[in-house]
Protein backbone atom coordinates (compact mmCIF):
# COMPACT_ATOMS: atom_id res chain seq x y z
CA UNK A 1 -59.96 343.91 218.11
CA UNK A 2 -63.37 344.17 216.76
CA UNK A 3 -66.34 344.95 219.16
CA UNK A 4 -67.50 340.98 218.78
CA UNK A 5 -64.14 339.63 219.80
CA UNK A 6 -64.82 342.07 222.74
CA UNK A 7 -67.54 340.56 223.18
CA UNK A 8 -66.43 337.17 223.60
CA UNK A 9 -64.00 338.32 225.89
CA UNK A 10 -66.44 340.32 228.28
CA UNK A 11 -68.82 337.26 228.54
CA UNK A 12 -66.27 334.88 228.92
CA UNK A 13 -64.90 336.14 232.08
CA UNK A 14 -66.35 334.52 234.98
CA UNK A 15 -65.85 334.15 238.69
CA UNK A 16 -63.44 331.56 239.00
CA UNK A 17 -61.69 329.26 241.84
CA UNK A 18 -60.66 326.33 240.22
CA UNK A 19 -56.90 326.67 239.56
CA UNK A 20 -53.72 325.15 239.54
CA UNK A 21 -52.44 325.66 243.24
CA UNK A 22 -48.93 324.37 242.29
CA UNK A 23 -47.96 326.81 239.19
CA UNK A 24 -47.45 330.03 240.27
CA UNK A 25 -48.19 333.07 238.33
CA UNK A 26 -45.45 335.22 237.34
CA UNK A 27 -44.75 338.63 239.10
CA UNK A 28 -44.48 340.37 235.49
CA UNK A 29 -47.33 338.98 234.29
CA UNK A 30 -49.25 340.96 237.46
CA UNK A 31 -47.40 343.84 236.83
CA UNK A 32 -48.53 344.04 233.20
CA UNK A 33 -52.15 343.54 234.46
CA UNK A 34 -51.56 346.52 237.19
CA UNK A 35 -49.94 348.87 234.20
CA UNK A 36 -53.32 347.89 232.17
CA UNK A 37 -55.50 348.85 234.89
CA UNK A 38 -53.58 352.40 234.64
CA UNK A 39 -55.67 352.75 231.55
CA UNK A 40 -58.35 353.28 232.81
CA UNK A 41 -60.17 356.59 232.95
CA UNK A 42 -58.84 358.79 235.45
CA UNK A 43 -60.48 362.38 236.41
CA UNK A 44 -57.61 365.08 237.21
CA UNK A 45 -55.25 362.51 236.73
CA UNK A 46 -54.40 361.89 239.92
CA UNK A 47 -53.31 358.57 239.16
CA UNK A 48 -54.42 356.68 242.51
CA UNK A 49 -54.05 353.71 241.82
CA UNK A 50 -51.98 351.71 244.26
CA UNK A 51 -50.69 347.75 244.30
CA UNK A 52 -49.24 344.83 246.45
CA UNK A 53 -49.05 341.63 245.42
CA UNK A 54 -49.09 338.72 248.12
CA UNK A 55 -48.17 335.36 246.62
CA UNK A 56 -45.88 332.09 246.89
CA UNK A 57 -42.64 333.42 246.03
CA UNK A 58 -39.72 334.47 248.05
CA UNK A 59 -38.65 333.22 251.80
CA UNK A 60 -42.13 334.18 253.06
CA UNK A 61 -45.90 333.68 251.61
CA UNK A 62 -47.26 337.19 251.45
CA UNK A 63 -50.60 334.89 251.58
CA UNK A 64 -50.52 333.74 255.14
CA UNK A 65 -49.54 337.22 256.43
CA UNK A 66 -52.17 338.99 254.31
CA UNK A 67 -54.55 336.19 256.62
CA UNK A 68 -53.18 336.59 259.09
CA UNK A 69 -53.00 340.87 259.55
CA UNK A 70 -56.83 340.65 258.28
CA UNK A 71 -58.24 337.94 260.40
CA UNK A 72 -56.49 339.76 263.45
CA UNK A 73 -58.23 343.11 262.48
CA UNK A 74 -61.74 341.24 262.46
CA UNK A 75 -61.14 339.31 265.62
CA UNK A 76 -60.49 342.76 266.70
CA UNK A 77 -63.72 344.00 265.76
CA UNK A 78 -65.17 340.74 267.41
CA UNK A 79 -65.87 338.39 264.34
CA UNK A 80 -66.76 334.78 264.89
CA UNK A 81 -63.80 332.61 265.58
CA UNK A 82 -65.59 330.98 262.43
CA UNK A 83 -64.72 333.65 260.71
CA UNK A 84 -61.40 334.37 262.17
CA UNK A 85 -59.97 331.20 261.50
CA UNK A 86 -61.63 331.28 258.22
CA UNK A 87 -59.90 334.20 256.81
CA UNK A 88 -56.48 332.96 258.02
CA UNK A 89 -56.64 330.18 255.06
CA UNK A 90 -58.48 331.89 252.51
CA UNK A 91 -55.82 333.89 250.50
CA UNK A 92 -54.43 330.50 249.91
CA UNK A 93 -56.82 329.26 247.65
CA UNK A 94 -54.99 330.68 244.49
CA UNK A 95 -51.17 331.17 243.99
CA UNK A 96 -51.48 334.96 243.80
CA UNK A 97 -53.58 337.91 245.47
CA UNK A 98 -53.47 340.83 244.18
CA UNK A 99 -54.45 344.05 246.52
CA UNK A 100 -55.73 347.22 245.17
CA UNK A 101 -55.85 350.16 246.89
CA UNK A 102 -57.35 353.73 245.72
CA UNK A 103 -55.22 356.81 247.40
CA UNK A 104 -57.76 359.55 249.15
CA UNK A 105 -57.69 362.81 247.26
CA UNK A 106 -57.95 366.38 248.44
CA UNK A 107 -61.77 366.33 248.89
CA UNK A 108 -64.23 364.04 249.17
CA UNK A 109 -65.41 364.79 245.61
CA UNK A 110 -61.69 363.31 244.54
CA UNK A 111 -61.63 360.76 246.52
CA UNK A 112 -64.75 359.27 245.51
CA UNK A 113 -63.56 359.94 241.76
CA UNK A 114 -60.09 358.51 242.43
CA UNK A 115 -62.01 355.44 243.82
CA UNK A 116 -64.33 354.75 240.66
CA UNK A 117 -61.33 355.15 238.67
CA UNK A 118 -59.36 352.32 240.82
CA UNK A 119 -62.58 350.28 240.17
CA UNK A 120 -62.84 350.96 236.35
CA UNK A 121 -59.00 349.32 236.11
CA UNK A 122 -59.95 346.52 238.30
CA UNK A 123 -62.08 345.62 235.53
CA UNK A 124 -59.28 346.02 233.12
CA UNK A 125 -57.56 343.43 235.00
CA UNK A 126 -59.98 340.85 235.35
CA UNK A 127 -60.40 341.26 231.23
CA UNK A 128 -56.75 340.50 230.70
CA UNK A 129 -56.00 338.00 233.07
CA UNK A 130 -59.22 336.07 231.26
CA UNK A 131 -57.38 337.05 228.30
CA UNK A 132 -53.94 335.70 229.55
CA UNK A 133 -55.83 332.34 230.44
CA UNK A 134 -55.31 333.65 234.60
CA UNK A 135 -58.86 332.70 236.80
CA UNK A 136 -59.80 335.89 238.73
CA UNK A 137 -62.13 336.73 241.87
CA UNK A 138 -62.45 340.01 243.21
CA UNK A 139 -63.30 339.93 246.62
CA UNK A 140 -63.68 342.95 249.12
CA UNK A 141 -61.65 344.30 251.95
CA UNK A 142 -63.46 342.98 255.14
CA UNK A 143 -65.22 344.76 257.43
CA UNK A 144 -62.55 346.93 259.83
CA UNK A 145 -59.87 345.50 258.22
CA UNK A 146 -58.74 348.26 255.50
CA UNK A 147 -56.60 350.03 257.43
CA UNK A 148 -54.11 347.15 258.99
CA UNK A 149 -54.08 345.69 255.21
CA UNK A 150 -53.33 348.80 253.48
CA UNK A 151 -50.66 349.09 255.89
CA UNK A 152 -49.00 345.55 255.45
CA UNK A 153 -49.10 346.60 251.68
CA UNK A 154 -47.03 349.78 252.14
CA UNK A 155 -50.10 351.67 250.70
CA UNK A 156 -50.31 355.42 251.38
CA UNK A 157 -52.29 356.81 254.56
CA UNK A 158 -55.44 357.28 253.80
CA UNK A 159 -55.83 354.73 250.86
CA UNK A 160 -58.83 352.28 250.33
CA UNK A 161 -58.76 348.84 249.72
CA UNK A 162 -60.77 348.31 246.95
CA UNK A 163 -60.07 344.86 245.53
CA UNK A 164 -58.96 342.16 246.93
CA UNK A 165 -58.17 339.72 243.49
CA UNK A 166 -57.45 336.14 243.66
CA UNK A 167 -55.29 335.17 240.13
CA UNK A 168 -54.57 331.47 239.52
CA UNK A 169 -53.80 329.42 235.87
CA UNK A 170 -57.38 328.33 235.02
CA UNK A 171 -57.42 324.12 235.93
CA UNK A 172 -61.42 324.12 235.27
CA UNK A 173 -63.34 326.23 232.32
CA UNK A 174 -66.87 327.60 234.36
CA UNK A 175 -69.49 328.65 232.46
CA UNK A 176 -70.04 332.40 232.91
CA UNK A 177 -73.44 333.45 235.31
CA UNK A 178 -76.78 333.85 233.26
CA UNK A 179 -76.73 338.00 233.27
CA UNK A 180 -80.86 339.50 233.34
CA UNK A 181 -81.39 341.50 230.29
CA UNK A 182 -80.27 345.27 229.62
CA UNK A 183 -82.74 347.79 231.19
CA UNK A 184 -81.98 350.64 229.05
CA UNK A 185 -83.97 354.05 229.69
CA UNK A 186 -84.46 356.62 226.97
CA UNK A 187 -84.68 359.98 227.98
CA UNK A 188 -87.11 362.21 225.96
């Protein structure tokens, strides 16, 4: 791949919501994005990268009780019951949610690099799944709610949620956001 066809790839992923609800996406086809985001640069190596995947498969949806163990955390921290109910529904919206979670490390120093590196593979993912043809959102953890999701993912004490991604088969092509111009600084 040529730095154009990178390019085209960069600027064609977009924020996207409109999927098929009915075809689910498969569980290797996640795990391949996760292994991808294991690319990523990674200072010490202290490979912190850490995954759960909620989605439609199986006896249970994973969906409803990510909703569920998040809106309970934020009625918690007294969140409208706007909000509340809100959240309940809103891992629904795509057939698959993928969680991302960035382990501490053994200073604060690490941690914080362990947590751009988590970031920097989130990225890789949302590449490939626009590669792959998948729609992607990354949304955040909300507010007072990291700790009772990082639990229901099995995630390690002390681990961040850093992504929260919404995957789904594209249904509707969106035209990527208008992006301002590059502010580069040179430094004499």
């Amino acid at each position: 791949m040529n730095i154009g066809e990178f390019a085209a790839l960069a600027r064609a992923r977009s924020t996207n919501m409109s999927v098929k609800h009915d075809e689910p996406v498969p569980r290797e086809t996640v795990a391949a994005l996760c292994e991808l985001a294991q690319c990523a640069p990674n200072h010490k190596r202290t490979w912190p990268w850490q995954f759960a995947l909620a989605d439609v498969e199986g006896d249970r949806d994973g969906r409803v009780r990510l909703g569920n163990v998040i809106a309970d955390a934020m009625e918690r921290n007294g969140d409208s019951p706007e909000k509340v109910a809100k959240q309940r529904v809103k891992y629904l919206r795509t057939p698959a949610t993928l969680i991302v979670g960035s382990a501490a490390g053994d200073s604060e120093l690490r941690t914080a690099e362990n947590r751009d590196a988590v970031a920097a593979g989130v990225q890789n993912i949302l590449l490939a799944a626009t590669a792959q043809g998948l729609a992607s959102y990354w949304s955040s953890c909300p507010r007072g709610a990291n700790d009772a999701t990082a639990s229901l993912c099995g995630f390690d004490p002390g681990t961040t949620v850093v992504a929260i991604i919404y995957l789904g088969w594209v249904a509707d092509t969106l035209l990527p956001p208008a992006r301002p111009p590059v502010r580069l600084r040179i430094i004499r």
